[in-house]
Structures are given as structure tokens and as C-alpha cells.
N, C-alpha and C. Protein backbone atom coordinates (compact mmCIF):
# COMPACT_ATOMS: atom_id res chain seq x y z
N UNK A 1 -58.17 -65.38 -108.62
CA UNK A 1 -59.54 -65.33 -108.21
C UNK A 1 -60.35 -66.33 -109.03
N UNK A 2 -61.17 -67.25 -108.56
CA UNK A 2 -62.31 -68.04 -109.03
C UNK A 2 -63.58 -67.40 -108.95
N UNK A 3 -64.35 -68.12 -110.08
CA UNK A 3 -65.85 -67.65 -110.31
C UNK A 3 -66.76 -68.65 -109.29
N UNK A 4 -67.58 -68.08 -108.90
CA UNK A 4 -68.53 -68.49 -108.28
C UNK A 4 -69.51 -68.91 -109.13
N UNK A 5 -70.69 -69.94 -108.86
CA UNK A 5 -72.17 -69.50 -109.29
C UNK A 5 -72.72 -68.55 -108.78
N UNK A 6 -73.33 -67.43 -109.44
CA UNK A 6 -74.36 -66.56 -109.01
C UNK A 6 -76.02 -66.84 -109.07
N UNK A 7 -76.23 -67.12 -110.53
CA UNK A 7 -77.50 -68.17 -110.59
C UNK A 7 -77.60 -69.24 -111.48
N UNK A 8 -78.34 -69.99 -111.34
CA UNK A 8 -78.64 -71.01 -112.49
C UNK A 8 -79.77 -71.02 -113.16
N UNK A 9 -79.84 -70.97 -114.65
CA UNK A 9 -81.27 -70.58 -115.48
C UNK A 9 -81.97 -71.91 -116.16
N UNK A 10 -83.13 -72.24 -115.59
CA UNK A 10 -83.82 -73.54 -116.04
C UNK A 10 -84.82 -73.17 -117.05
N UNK A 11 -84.31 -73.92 -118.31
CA UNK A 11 -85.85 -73.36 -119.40
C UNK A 11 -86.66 -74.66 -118.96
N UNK A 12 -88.19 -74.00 -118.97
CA UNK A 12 -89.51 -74.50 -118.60
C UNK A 12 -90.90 -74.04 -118.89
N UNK A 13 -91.41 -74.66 -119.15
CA UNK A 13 -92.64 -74.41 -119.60
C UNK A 13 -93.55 -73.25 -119.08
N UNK A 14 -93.57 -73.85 -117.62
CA UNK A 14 -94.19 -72.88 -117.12
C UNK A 14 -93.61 -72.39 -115.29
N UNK A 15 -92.60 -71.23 -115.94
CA UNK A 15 -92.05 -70.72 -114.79
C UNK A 15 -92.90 -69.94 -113.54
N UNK A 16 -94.16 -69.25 -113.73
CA UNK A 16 -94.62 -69.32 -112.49
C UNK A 16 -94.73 -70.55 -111.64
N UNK A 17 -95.19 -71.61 -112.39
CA UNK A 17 -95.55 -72.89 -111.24
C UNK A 17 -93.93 -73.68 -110.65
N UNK A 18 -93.31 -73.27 -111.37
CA UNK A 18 -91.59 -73.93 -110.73
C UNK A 18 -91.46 -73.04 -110.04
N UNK A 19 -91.14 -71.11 -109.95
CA UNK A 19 -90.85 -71.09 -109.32
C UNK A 19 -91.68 -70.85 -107.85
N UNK A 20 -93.23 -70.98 -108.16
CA UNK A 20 -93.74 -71.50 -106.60
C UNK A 20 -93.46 -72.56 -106.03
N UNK A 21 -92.79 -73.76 -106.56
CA UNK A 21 -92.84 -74.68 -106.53
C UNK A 21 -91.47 -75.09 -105.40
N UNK A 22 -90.59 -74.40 -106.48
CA UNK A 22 -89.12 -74.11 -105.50
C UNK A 22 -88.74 -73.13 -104.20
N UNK A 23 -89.50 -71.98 -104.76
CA UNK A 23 -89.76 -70.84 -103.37
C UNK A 23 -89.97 -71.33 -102.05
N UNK A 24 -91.16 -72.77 -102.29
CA UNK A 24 -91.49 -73.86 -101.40
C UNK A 24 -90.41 -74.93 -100.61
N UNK A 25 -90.15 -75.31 -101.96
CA UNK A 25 -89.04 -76.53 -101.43
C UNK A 25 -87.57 -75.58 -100.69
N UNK A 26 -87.07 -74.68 -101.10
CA UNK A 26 -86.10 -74.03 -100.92
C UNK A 26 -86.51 -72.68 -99.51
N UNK A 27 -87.01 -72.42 -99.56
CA UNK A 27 -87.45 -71.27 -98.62
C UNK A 27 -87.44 -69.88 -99.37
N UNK A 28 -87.12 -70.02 -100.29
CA UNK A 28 -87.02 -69.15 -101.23
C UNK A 28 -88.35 -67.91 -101.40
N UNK A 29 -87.99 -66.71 -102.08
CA UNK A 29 -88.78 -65.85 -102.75
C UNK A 29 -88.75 -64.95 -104.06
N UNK A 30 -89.42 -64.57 -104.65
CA UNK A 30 -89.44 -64.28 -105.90
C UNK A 30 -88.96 -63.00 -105.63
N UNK A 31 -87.64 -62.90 -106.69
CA UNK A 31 -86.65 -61.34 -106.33
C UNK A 31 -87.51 -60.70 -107.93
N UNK A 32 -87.64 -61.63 -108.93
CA UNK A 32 -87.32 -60.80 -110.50
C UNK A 32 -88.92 -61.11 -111.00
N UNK A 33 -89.62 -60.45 -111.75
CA UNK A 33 -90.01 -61.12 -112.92
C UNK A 33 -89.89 -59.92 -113.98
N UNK A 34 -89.74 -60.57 -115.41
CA UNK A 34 -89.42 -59.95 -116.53
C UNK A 34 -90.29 -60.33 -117.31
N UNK A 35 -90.47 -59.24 -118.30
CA UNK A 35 -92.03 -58.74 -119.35
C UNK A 35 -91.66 -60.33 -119.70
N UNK A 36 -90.95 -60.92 -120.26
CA UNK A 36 -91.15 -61.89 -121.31
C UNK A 36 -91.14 -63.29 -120.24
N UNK A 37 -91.72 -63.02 -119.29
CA UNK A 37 -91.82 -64.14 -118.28
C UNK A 37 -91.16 -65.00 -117.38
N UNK A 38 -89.86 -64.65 -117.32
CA UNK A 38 -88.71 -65.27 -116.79
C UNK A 38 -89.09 -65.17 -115.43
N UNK A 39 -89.16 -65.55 -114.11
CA UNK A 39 -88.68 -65.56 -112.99
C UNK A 39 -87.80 -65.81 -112.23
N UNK A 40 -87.08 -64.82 -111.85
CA UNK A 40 -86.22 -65.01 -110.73
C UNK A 40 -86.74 -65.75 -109.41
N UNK A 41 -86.02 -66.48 -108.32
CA UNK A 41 -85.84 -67.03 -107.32
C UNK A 41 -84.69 -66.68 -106.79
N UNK A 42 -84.24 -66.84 -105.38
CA UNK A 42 -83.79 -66.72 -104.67
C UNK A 42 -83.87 -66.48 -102.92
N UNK A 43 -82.50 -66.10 -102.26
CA UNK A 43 -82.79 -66.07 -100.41
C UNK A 43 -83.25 -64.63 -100.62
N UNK A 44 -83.96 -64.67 -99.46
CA UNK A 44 -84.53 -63.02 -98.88
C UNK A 44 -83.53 -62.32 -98.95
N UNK A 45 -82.14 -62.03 -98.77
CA UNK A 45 -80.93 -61.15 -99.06
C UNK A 45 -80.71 -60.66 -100.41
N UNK A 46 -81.44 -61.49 -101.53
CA UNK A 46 -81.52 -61.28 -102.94
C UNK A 46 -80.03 -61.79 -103.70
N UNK A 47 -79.55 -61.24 -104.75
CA UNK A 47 -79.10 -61.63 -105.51
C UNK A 47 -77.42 -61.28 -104.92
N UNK A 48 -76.55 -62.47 -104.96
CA UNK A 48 -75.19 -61.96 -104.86
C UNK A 48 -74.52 -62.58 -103.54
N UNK A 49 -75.39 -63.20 -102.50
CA UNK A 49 -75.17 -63.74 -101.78
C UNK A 49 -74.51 -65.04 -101.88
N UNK A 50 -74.17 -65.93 -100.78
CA UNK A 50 -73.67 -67.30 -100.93
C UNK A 50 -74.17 -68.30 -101.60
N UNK A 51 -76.12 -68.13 -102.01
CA UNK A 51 -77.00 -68.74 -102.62
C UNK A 51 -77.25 -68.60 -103.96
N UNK A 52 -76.65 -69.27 -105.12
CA UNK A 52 -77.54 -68.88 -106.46
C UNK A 52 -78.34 -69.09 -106.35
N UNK A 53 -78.85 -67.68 -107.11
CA UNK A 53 -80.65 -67.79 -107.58
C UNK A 53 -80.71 -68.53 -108.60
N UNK A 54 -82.36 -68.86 -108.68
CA UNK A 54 -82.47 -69.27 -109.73
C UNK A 54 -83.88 -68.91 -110.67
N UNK A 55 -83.55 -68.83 -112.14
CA UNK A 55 -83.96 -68.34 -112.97
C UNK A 55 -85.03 -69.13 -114.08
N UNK A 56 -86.42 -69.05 -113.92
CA UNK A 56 -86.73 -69.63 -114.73
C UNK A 56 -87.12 -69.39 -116.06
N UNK A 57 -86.45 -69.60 -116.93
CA UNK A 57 -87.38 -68.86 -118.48
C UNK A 57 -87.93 -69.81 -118.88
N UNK A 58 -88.55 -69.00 -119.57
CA UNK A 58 -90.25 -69.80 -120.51
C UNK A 58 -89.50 -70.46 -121.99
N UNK A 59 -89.83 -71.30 -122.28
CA UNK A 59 -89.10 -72.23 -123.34
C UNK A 59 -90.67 -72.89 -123.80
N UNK A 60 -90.54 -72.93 -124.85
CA UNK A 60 -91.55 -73.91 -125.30
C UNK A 60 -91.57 -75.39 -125.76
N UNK A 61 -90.60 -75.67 -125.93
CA UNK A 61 -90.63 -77.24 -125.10
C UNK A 61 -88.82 -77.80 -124.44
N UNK A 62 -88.84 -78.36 -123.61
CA UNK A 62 -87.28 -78.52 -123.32
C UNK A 62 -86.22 -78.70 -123.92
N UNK A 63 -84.97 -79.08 -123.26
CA UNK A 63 -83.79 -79.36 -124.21
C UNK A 63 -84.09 -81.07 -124.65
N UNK A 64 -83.87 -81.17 -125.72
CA UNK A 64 -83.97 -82.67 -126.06
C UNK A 64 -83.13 -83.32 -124.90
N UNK A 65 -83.80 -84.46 -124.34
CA UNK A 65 -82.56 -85.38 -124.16
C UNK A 65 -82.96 -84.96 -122.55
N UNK A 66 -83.27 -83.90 -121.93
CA UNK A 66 -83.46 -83.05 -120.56
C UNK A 66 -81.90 -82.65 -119.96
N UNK A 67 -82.02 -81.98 -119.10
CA UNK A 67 -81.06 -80.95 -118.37
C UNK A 67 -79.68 -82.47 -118.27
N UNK A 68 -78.85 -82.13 -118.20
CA UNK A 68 -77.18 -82.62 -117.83
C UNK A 68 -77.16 -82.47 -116.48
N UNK A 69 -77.93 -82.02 -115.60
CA UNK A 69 -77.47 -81.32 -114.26
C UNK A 69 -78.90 -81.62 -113.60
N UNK A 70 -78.99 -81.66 -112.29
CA UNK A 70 -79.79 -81.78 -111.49
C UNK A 70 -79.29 -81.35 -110.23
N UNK A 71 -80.48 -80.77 -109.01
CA UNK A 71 -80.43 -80.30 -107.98
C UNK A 71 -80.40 -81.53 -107.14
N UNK A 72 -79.42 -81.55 -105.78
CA UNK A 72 -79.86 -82.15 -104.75
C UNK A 72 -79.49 -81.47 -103.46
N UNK A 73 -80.95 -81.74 -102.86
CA UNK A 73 -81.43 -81.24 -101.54
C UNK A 73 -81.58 -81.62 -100.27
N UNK A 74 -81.06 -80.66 -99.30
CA UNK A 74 -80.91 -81.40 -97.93
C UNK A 74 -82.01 -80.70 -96.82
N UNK A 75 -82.53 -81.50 -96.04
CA UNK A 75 -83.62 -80.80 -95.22
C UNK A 75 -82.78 -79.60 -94.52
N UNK A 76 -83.79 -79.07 -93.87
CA UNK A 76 -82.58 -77.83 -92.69
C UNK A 76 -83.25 -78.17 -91.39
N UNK A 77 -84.67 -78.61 -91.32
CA UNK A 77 -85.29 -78.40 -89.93
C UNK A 77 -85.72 -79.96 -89.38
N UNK A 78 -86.18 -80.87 -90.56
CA UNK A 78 -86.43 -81.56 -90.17
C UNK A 78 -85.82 -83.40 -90.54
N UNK A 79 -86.09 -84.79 -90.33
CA UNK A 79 -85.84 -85.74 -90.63
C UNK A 79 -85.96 -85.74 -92.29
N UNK A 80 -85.15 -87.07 -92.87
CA UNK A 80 -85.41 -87.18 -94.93
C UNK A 80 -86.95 -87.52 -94.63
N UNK A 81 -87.21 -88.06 -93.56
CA UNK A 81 -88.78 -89.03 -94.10
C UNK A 81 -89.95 -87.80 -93.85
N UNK A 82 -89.45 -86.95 -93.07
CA UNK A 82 -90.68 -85.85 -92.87
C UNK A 82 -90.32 -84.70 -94.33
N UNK A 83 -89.19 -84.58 -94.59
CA UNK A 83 -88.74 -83.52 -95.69
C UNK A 83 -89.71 -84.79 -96.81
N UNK A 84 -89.58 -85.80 -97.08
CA UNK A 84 -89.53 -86.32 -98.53
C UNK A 84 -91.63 -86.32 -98.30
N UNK A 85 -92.26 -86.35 -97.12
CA UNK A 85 -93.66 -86.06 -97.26
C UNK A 85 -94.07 -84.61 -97.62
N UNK A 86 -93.28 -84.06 -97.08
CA UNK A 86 -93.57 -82.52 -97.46
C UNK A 86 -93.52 -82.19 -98.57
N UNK A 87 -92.13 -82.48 -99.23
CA UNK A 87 -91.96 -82.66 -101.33
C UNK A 87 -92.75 -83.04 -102.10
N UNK A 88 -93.46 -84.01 -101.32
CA UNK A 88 -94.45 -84.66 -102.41
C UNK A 88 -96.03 -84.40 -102.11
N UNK A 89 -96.40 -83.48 -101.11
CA UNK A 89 -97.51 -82.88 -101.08
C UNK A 89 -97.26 -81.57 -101.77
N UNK A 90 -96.14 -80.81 -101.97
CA UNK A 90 -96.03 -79.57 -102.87
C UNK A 90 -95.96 -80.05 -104.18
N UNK A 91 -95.92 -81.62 -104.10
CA UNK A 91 -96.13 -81.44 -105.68
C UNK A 91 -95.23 -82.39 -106.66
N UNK A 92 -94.06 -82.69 -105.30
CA UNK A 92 -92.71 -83.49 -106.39
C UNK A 92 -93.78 -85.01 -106.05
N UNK A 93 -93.20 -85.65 -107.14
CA UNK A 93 -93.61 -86.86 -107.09
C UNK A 93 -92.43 -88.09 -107.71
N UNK A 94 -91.92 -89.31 -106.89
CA UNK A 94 -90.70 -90.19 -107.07
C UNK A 94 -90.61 -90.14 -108.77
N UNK A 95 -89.23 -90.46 -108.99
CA UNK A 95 -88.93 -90.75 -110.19
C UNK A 95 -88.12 -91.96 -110.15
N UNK A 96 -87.89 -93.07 -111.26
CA UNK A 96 -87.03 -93.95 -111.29
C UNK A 96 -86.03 -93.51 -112.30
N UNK A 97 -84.81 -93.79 -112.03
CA UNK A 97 -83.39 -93.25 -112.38
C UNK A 97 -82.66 -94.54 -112.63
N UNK A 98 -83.40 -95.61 -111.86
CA UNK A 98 -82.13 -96.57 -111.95
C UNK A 98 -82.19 -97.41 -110.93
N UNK A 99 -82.61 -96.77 -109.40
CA UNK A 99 -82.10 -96.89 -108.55
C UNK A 99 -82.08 -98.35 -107.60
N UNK A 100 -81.57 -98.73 -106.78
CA UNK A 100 -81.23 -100.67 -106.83
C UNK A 100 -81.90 -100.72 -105.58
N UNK A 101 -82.55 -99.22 -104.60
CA UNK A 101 -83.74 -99.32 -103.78
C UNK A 101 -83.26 -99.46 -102.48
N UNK A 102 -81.22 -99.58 -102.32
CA UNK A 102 -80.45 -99.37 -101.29
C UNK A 102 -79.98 -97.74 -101.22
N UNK A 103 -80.19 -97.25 -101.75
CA UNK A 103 -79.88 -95.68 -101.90
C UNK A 103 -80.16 -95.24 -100.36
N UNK A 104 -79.44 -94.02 -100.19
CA UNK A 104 -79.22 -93.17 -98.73
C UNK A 104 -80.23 -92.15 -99.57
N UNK A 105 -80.96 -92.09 -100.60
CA UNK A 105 -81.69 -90.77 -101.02
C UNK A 105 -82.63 -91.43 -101.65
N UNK A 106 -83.67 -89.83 -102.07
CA UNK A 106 -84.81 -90.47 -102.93
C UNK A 106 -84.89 -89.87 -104.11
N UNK A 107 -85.17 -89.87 -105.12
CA UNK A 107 -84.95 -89.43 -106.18
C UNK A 107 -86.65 -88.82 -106.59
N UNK A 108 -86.60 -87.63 -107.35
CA UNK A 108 -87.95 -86.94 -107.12
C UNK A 108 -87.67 -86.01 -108.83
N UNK A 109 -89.20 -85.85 -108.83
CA UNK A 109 -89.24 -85.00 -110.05
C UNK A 109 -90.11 -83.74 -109.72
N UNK A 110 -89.98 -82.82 -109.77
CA UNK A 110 -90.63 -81.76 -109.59
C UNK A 110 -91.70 -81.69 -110.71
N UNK A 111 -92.51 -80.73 -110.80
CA UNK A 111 -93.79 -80.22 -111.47
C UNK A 111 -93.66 -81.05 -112.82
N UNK A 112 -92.53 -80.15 -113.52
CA UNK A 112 -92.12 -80.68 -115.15
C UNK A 112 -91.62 -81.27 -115.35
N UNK A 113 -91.44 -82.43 -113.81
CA UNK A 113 -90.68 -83.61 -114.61
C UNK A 113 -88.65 -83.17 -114.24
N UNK A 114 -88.38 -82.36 -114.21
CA UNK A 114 -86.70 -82.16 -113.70
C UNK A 114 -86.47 -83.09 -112.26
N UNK A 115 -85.82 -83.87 -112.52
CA UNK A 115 -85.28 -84.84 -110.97
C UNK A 115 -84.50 -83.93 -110.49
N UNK A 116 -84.64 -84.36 -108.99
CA UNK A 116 -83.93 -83.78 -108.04
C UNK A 116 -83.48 -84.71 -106.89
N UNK A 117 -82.92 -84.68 -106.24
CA UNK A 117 -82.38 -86.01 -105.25
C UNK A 117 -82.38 -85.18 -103.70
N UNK A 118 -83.05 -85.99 -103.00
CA UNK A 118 -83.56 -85.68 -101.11
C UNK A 118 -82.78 -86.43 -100.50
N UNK A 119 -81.55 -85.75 -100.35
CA UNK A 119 -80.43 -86.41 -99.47
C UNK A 119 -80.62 -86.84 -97.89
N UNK A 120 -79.54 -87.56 -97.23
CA UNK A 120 -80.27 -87.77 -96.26
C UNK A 120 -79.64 -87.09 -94.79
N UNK A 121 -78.22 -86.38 -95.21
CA UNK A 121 -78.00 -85.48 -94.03
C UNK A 121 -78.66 -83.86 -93.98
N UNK A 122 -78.51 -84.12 -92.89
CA UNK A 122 -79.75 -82.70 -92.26
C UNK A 122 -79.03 -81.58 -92.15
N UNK A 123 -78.89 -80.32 -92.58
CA UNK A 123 -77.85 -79.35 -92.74
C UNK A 123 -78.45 -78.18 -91.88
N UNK A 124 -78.00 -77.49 -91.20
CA UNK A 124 -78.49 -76.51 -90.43
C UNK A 124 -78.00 -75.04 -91.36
């Protein structure tokens, strides 16, 4: 038997505004919150499903250096060019990574700055 992900835990400054932020981008809703501020995320089925949740705790300032890992995201309903206007009226705004500007994606930073990448096949 193999392990699955169940959730993934992002330290951040300020986990209410990520996880409205993601609830958004993801379809997501808030399953947890805990006295010391952590928020849970996740699908309406809650915790345990095919979807890790995800977890934000309150950190007071990041990991040096920032996260090893990053999210990338695929629309479900609509085109990359209508998904990547929608991202960036909730709030993500482009990041440069590198990129040589032939890329099939766009590269994005959410609220605090964590990149995330807006792929360009459409997943139902």
C-alpha cells in the first residue's frame, strides 16, 4: 500500500486572506479553523477525499529562501486566457521566474507572493 497526500500545510502570514484567496481560485471551502489561527481548505466532501486540503498556518515571517514546491493549476470551465483574467482580479498578480515568454503557462503569485503556474489544458 502507498501513501497518498491528504493535505498540504502552507506557513503564511496571513491565512484568512490565502485561504479566501484559494477557496476562490480552487472552488474550494473552509472545512477547519483552529484557536491559534490555522485554516483549513478544501472540496465540499471535506477531508479524505481524492483532493488534499489545504492548510494554512500563521507563521510570522516565511521559510528563508520560500517554499521548494509550488501549485499548478488547470481551469475546469473555462479557456487559460479567461482563467488567467479571473486570477488576477482575485488578486494573483504575474511573477517572473525566468521565463523565455514561449511558455504554454503563466506564472502567478498569489496574495504573499507564493508562485503558482496557470496551465494551459482545460480539465473537466
Amino acid at each position: 500500500m502507498a501513501c497518498r497526500i491528504s493535505e498540504l500545510v502552507i506557513d503564511c502570514r496571513d491565512p484568512q486572506l490565502l485561504a479566501s484567496f484559494w477557496c476562490e481560485v480552487l472552488g474550494f471551502v473552509v472545512l477547519d479553523t483552529d484557536d491559534d489561527g490555522a485554516v483549513e481548505i478544501g472540496p465540499r466532501e471535506g477531508f479524505g477525499g481524492l483532493q488534499p486540503t489545504l492548510v494554512f498556518s500563521p507563521a510570522a515571517e516565511p521559510e528563508a529562501g520560500g517554499p521548494r514546491l509550488h501549485f499548478d493549476v488547470n481551469a475546469t470551465d473555462r479557456d487559460q486566457d479567461a482563467e488567467l483574467a479571473r486570477l488576477l482580479e482575485l488578486g494573483a498578480r504575474p511573477a517572473d521566474v525566468g521565463q523565455t515568454g514561449e511558455e504554454s503557462w503563466h506564472v502567478l503569485a498569489d496574495p504573499e507572493g507564493n508562485e503558482f503556474c496557470l496551465l494551459r489544458a482545460r480539465l473537466s
